[in-house]
N, C-alpha and C. Protein backbone atom coordinates (compact mmCIF):
# COMPACT_ATOMS: atom_id res chain seq x y z
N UNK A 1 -33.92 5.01 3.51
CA UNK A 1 -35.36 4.86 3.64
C UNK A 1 -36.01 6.23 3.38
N UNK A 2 -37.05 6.13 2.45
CA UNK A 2 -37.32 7.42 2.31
C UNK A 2 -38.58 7.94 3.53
N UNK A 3 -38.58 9.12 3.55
CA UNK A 3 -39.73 10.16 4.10
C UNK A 3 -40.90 9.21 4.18
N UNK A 4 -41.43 8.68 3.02
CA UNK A 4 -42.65 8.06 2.72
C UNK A 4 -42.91 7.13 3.92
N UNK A 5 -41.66 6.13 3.36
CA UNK A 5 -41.67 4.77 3.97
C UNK A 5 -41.48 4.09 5.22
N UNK A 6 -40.60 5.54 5.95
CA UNK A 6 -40.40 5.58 7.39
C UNK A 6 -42.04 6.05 7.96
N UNK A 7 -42.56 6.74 7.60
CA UNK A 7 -43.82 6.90 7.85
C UNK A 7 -45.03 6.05 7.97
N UNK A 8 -44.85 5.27 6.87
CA UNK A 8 -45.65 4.22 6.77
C UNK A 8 -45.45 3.06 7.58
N UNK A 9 -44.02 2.87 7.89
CA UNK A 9 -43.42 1.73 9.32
C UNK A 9 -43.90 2.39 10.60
N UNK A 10 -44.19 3.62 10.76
CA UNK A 10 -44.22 4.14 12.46
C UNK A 10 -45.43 4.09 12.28
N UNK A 11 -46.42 4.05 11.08
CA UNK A 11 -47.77 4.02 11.46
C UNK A 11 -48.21 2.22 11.51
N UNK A 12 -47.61 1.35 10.83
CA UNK A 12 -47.65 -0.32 10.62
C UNK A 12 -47.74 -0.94 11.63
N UNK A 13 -46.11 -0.22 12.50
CA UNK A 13 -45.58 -1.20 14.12
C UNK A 13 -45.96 0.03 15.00
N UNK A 14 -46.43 1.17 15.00
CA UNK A 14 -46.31 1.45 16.60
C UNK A 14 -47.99 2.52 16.67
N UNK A 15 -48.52 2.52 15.71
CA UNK A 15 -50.00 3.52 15.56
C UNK A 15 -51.27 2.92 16.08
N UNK A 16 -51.25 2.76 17.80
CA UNK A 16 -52.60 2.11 18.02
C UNK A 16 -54.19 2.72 18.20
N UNK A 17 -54.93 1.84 17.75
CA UNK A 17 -56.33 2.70 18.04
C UNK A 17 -57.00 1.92 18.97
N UNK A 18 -57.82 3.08 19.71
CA UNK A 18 -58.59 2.36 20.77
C UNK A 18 -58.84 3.51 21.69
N UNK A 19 -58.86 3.58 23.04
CA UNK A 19 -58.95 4.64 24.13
C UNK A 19 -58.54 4.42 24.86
N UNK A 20 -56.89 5.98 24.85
CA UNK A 20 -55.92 5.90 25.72
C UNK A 20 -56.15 7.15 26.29
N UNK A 21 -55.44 7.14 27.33
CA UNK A 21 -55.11 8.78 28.13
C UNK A 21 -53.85 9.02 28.17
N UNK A 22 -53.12 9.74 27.71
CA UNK A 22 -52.29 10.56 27.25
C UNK A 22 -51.49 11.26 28.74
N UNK A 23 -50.01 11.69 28.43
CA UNK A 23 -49.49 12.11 29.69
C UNK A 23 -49.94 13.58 30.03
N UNK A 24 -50.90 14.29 29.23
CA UNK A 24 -51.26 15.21 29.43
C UNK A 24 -52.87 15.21 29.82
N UNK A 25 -53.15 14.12 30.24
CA UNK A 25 -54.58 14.13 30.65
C UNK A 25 -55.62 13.77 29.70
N UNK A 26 -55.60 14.32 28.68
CA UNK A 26 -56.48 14.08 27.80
C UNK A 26 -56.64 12.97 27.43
N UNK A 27 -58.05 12.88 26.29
CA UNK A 27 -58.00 10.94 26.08
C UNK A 27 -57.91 11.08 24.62
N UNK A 28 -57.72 9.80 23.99
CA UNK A 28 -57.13 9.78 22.21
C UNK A 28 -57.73 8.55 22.11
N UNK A 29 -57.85 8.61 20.86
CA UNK A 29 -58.75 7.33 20.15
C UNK A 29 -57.58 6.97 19.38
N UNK A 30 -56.01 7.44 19.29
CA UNK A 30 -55.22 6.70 18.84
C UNK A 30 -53.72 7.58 19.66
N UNK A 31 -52.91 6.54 19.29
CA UNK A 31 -51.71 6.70 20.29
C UNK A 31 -50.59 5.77 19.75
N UNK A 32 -48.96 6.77 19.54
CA UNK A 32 -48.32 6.33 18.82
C UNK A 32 -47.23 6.12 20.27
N UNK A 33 -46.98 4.17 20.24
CA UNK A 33 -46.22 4.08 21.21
C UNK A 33 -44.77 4.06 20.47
N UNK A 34 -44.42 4.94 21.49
CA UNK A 34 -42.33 5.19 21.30
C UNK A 34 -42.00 3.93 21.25
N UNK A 35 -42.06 3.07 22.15
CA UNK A 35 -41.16 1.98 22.63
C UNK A 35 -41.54 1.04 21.69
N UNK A 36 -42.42 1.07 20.94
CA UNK A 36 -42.43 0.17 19.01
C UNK A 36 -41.63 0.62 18.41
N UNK A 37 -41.38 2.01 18.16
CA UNK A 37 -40.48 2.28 17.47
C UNK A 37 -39.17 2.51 17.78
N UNK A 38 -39.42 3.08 19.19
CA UNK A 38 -37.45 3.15 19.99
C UNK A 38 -37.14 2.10 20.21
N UNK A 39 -37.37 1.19 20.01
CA UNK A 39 -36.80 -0.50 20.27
C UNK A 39 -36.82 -1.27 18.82
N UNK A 40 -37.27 -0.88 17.91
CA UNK A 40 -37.19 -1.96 16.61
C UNK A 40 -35.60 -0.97 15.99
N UNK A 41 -34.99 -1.83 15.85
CA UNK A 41 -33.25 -1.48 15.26
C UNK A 41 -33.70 -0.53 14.04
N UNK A 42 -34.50 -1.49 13.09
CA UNK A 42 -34.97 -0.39 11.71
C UNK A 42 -35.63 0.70 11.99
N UNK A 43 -36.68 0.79 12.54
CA UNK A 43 -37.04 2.31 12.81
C UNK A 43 -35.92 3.66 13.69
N UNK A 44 -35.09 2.75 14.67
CA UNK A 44 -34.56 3.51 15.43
C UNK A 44 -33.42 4.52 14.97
N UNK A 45 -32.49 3.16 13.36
CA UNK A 45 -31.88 3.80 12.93
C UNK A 45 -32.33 5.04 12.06
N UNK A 46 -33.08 4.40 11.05
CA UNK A 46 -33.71 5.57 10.40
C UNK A 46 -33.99 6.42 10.85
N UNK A 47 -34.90 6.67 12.17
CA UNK A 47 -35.18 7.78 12.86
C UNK A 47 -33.80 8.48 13.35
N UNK A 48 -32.80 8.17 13.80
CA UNK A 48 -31.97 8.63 14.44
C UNK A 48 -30.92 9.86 13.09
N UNK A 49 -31.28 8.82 11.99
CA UNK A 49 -30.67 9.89 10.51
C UNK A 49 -31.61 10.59 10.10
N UNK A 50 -32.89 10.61 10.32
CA UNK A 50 -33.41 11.30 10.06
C UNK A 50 -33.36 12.74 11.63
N UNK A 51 -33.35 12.81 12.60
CA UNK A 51 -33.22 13.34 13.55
C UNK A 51 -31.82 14.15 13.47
N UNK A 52 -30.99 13.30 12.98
CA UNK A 52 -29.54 14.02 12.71
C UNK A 52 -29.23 15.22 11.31
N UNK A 53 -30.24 14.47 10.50
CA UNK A 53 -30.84 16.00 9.37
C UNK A 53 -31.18 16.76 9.63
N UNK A 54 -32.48 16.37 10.62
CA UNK A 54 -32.92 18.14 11.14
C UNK A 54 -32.33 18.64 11.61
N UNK A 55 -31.52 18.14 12.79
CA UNK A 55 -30.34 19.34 13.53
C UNK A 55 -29.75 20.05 13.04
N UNK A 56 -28.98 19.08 11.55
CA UNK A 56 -27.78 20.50 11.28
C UNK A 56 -28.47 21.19 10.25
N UNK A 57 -29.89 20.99 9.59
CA UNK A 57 -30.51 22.24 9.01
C UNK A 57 -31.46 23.15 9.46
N UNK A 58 -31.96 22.55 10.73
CA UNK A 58 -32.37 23.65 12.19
C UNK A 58 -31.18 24.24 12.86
N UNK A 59 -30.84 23.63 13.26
CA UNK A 59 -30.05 23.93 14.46
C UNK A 59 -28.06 23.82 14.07
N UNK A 60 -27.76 24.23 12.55
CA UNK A 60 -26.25 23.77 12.57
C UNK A 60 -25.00 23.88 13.43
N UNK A 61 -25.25 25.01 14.61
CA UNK A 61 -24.28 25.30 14.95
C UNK A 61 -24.49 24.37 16.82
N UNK A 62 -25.22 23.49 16.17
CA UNK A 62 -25.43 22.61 17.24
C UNK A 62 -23.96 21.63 17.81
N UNK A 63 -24.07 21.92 19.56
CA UNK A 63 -22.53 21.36 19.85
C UNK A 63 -23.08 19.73 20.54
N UNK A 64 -24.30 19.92 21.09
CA UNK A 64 -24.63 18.81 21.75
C UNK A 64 -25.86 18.47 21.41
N UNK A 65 -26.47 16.97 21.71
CA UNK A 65 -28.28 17.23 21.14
C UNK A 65 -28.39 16.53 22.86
N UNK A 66 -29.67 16.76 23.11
CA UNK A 66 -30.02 16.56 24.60
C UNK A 66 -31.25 15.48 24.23
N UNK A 67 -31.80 14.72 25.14
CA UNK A 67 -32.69 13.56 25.12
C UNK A 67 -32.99 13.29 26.83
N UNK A 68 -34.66 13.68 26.90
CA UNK A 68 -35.11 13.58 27.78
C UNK A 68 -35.50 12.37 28.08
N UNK A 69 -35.59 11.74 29.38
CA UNK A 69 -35.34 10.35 29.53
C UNK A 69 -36.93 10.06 29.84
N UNK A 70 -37.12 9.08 29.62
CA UNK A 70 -37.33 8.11 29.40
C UNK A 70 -36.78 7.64 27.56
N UNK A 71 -37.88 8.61 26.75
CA UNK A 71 -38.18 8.20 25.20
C UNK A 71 -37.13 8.69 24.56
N UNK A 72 -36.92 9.97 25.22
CA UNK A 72 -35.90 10.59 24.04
C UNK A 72 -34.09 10.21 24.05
N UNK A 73 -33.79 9.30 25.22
CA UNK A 73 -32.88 8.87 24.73
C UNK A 73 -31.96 8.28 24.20
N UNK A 74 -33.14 6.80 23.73
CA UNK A 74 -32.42 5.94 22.66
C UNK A 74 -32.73 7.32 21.19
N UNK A 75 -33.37 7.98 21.22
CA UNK A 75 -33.33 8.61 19.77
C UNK A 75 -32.20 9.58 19.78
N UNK A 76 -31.77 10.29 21.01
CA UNK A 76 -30.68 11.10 21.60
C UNK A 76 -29.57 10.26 20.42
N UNK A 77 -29.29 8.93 21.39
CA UNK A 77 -27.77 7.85 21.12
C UNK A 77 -28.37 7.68 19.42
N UNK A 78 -28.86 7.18 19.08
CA UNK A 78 -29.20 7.08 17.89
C UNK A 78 -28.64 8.53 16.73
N UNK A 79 -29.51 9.48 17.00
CA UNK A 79 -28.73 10.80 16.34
C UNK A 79 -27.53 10.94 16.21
N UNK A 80 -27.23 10.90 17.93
CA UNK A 80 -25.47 10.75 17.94
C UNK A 80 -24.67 9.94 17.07
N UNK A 81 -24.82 8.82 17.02
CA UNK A 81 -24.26 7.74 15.86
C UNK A 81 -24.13 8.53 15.04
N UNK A 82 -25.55 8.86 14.12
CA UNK A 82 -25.81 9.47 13.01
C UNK A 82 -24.93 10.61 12.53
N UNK A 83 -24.85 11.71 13.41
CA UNK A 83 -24.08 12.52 13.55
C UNK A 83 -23.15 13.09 14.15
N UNK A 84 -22.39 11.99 14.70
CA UNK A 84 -21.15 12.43 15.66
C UNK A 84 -21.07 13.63 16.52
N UNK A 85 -22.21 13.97 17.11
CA UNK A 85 -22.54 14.65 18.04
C UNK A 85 -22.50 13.84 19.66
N UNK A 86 -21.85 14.29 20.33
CA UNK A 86 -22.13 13.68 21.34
C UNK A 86 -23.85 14.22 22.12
N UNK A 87 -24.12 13.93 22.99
CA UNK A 87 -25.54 13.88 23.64
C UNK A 87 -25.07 13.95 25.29
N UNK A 88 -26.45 14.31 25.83
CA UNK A 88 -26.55 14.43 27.12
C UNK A 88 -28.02 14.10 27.68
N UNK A 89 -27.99 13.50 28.88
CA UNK A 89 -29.67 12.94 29.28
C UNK A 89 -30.15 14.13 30.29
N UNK A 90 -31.36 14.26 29.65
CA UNK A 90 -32.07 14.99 30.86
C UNK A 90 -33.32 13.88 31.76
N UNK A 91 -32.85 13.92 32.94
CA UNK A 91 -33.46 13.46 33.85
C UNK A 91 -35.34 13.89 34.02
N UNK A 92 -35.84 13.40 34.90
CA UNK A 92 -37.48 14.04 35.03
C UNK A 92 -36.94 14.67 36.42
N UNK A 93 -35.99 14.80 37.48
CA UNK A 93 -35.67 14.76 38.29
C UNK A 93 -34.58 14.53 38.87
N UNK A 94 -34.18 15.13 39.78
CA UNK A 94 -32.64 14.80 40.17
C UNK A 94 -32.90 13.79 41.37
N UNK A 95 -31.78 12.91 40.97
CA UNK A 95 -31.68 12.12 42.18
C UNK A 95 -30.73 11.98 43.34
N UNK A 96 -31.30 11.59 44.33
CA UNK A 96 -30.81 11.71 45.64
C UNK A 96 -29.44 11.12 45.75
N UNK A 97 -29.05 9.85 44.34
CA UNK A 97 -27.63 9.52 44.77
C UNK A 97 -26.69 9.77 43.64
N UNK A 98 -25.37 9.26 43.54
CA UNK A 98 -24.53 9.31 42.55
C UNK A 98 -24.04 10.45 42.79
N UNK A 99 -24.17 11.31 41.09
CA UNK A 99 -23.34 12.40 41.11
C UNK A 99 -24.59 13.22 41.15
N UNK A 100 -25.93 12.83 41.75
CA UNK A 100 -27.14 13.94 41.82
C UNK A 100 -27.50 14.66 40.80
N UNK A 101 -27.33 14.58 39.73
CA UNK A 101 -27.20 15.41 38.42
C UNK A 101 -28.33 15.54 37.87
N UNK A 102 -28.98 16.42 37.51
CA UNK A 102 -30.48 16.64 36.62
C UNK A 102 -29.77 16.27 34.73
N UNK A 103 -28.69 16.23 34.77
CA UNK A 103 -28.65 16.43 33.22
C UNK A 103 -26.71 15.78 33.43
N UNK A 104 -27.34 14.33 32.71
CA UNK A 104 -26.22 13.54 33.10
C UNK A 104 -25.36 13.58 31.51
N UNK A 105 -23.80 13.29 31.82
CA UNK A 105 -23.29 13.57 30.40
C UNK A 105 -22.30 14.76 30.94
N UNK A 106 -21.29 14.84 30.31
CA UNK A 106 -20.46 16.07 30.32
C UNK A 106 -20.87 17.09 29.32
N UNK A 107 -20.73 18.27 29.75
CA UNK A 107 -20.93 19.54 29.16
C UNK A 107 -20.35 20.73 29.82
N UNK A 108 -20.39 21.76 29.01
CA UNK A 108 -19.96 23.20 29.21
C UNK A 108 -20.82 24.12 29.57
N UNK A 109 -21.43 24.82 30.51
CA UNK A 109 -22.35 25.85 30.32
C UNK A 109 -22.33 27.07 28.67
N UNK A 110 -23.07 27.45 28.09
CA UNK A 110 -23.01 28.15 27.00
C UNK A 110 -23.10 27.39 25.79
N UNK A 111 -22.85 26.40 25.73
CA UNK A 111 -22.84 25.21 24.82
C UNK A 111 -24.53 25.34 23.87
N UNK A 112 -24.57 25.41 22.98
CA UNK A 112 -25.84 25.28 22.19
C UNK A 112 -26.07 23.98 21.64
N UNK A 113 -27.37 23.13 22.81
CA UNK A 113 -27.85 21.75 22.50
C UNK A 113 -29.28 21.88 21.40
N UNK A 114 -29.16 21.20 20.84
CA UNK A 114 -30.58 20.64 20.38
C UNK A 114 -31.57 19.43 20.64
N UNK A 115 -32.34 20.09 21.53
CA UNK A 115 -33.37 18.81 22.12
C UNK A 115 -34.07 17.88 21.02
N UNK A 116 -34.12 17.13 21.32
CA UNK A 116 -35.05 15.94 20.81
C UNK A 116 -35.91 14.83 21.74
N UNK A 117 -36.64 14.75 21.11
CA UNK A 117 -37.92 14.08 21.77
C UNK A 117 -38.99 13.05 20.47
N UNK A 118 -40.14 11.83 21.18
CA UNK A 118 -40.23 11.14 20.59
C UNK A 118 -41.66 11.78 19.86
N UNK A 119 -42.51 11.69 21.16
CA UNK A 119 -44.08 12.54 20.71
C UNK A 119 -44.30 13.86 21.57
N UNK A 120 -44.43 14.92 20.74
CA UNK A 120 -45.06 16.07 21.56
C UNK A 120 -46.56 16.11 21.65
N UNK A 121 -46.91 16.58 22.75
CA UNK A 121 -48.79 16.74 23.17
C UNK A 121 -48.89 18.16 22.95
N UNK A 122 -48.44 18.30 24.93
CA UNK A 122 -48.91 19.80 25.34
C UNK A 122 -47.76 20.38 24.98
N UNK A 123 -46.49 19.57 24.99
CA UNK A 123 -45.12 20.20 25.09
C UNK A 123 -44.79 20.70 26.73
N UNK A 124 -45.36 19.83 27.86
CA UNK A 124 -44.99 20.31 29.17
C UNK A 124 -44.01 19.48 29.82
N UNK A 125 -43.53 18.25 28.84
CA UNK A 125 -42.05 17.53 29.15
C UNK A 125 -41.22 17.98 28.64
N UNK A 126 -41.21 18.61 27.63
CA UNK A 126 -40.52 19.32 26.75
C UNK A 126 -39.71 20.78 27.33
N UNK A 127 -40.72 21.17 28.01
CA UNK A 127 -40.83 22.63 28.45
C UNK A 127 -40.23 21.91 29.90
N UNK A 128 -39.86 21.48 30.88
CA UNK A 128 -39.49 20.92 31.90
C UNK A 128 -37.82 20.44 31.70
N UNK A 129 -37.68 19.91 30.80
CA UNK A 129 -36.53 19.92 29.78
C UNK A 129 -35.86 21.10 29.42
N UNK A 130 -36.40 22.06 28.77
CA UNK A 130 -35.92 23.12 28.09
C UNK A 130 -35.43 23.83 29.55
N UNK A 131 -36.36 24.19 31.02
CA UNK A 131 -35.91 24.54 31.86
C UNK A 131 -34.59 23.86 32.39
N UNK A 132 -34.62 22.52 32.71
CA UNK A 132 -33.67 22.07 33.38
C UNK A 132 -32.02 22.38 32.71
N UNK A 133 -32.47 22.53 31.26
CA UNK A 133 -31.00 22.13 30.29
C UNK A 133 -30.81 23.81 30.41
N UNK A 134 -31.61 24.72 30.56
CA UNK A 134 -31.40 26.17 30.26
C UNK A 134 -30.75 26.76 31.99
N UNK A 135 -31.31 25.96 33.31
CA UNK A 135 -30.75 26.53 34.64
C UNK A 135 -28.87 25.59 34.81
N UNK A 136 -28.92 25.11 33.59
CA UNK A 136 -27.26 24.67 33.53
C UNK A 136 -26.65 25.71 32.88
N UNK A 137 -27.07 26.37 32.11
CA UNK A 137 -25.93 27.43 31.65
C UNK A 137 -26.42 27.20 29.93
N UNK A 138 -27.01 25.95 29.22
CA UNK A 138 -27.00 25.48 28.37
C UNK A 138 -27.92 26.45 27.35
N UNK A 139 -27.75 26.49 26.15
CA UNK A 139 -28.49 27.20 25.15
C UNK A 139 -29.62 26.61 24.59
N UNK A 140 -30.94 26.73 24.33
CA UNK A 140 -32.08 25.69 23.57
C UNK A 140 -32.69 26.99 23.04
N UNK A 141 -32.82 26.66 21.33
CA UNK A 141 -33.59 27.50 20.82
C UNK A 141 -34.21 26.72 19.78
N UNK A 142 -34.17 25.24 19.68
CA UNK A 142 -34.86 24.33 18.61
C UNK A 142 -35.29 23.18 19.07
N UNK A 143 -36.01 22.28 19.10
CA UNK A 143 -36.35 20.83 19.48
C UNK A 143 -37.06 20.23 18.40
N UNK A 144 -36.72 18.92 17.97
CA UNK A 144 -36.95 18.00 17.18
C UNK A 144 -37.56 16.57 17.32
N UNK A 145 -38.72 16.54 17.17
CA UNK A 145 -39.47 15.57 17.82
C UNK A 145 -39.99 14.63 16.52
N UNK A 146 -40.17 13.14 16.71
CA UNK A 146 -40.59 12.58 15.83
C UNK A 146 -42.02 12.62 15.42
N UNK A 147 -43.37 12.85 16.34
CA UNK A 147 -44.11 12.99 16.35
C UNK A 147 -44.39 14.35 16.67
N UNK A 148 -45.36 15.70 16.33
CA UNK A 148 -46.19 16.30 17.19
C UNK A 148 -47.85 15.71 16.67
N UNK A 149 -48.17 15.81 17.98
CA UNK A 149 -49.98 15.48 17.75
C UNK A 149 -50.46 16.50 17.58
N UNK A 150 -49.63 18.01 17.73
CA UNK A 150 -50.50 19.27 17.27
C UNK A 150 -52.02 19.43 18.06
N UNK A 151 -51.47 19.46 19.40
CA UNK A 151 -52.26 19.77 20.27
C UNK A 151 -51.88 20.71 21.73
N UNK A 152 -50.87 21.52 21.26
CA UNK A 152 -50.10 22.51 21.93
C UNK A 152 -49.00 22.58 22.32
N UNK A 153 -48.30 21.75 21.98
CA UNK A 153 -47.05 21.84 22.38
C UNK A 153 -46.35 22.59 21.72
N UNK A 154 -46.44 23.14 20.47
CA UNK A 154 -45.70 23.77 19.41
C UNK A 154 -45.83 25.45 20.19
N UNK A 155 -46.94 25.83 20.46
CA UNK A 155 -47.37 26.95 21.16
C UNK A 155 -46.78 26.95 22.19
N UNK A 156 -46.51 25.87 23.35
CA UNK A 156 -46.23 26.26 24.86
C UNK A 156 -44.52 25.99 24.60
N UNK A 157 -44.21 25.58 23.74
CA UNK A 157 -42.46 25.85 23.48
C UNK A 157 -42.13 26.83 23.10
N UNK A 158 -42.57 27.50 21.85
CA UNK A 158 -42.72 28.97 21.33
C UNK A 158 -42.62 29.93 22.45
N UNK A 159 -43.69 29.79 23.51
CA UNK A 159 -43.49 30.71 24.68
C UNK A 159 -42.82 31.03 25.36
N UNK A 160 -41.50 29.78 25.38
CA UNK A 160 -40.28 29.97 25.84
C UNK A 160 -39.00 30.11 25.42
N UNK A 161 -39.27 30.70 24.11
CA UNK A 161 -38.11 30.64 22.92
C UNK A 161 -37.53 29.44 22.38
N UNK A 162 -38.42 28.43 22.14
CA UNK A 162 -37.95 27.00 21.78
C UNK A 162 -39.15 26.60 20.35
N UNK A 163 -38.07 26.91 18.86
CA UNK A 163 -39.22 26.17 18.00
C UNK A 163 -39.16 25.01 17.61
N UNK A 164 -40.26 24.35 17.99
CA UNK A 164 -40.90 22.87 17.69
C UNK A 164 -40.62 22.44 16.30
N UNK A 165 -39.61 21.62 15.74
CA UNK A 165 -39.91 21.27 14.07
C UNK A 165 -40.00 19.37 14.41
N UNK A 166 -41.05 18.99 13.62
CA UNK A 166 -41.30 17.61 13.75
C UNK A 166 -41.17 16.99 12.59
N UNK A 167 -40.59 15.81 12.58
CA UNK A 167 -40.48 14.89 11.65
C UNK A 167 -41.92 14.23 10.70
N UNK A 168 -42.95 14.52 11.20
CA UNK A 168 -44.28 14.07 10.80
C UNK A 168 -45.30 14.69 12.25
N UNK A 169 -46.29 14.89 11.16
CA UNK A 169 -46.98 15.19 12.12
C UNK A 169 -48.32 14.58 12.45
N UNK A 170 -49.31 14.67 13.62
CA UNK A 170 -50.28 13.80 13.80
C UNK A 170 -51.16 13.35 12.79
N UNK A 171 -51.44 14.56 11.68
CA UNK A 171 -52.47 14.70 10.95
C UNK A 171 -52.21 13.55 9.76
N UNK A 172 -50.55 14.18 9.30
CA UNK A 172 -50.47 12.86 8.19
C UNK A 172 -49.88 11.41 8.69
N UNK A 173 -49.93 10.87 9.78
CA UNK A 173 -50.10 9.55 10.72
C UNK A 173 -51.37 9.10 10.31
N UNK A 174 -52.10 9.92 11.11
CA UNK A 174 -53.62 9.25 11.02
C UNK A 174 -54.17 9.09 9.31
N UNK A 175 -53.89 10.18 8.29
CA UNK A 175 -54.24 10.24 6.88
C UNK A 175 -53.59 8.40 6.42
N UNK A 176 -52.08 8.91 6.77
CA UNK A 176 -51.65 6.88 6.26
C UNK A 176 -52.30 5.87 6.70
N UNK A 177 -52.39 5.95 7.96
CA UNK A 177 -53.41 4.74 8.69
C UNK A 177 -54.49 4.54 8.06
N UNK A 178 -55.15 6.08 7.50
CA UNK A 178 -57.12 5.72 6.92
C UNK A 178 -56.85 5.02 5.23
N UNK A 179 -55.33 5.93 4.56
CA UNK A 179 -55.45 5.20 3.27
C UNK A 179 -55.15 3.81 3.57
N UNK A 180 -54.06 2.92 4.35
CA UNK A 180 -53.41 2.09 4.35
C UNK A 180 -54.98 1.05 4.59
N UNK A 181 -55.97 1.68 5.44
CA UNK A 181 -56.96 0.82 5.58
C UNK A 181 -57.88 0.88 4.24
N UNK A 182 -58.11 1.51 3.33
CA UNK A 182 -59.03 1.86 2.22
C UNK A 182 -58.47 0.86 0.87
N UNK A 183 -57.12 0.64 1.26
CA UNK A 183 -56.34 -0.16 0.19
C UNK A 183 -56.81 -2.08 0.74
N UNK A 184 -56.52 -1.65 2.10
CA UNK A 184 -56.89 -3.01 2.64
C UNK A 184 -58.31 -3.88 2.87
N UNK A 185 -59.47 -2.41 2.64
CA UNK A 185 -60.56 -3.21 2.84
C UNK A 185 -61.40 -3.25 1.72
């Protein structure tokens, strides 16, 4: 599937307009839901080969890719497929039972992961992430997100030695959506 066409599916099945509020507070007159696209088999795979490209030409000497939970870890397992990387989940939180673990999955401290994620905002799940996977011992110096909305997150990762590269970004989402409607009306 090319670049184009995967683009044009995440804007078809999952690009809604209307007025939402966002996990960063703010409000949007459009909003790209994950769970259209982390749940349809065709987008998930594609995304997941496409997610597994960027790693090894960001990040090649990548040993693990990490996926913050809720969104990012059907795209996590997905990559993995893609690229025989194994993966690891980062939690929002550790929990009180089991093996209590903030960052479930076997690993090594020193190990160099590459995060992935579905949409970046502010980048303050991201950055919550990058902490949790970095007080394990773990290495993050890249994250790969399917969306950024390019509304700070690229900046508040940067600040912590983590660069943001995205698969598409907000601007040309919304550009497909306005042609896809100009053809249609």
């Amino acid at each position: 599937m090319t670049h184009e066409t995967l683009g044009s599916l995440l804007v078809e099945r999952a690009l809604l307009e209307g007025d939402f509020v966002l996990r960063s507070g703010k409000r949007s007159s459009w909003y790209l839901d994950k769970y259209r696209f982390e749940t349809d088999p065709t987008l998930l795979r594609a995304l997941g080969e496409r997610l597994a490209e960027a790693v090894r030409e960001f990040e090649p000497g990548t040993v693990r890719l990490a996926g913050p939970a809720l969104g990012g870890v059907a795209l996590a397992a997905s990559a993995a497929l893609a690229s025989d990387l194994p993966f690891i989940i980062v939690r929002g939180e550790t929990k009180e039972y089991g093996t209590a673990n903030r960052i479930e999955g076997p690993f090594q401290p020193g190990e160099l992961v590459c995060l992935l994620e579905d949409v970046v905002t502010s980048g303050g799940a991201l950055g919550e992430a990058v902490s949790a996977l970095r007080a394990e011992g773990l290495l993050v110096r890249n994250a790969v997100c399917v969306v950024d909305r390019e509304e700070g997150g690229s900046d508040a990762l940067a600040r912590l030695g983590v660069r943001l590269r995205a698969l598409y970004r907000a601007r040309d989402l919304v550009d497909v959506r306005k042609t896809a409607g100009k053809q249609h009306g």
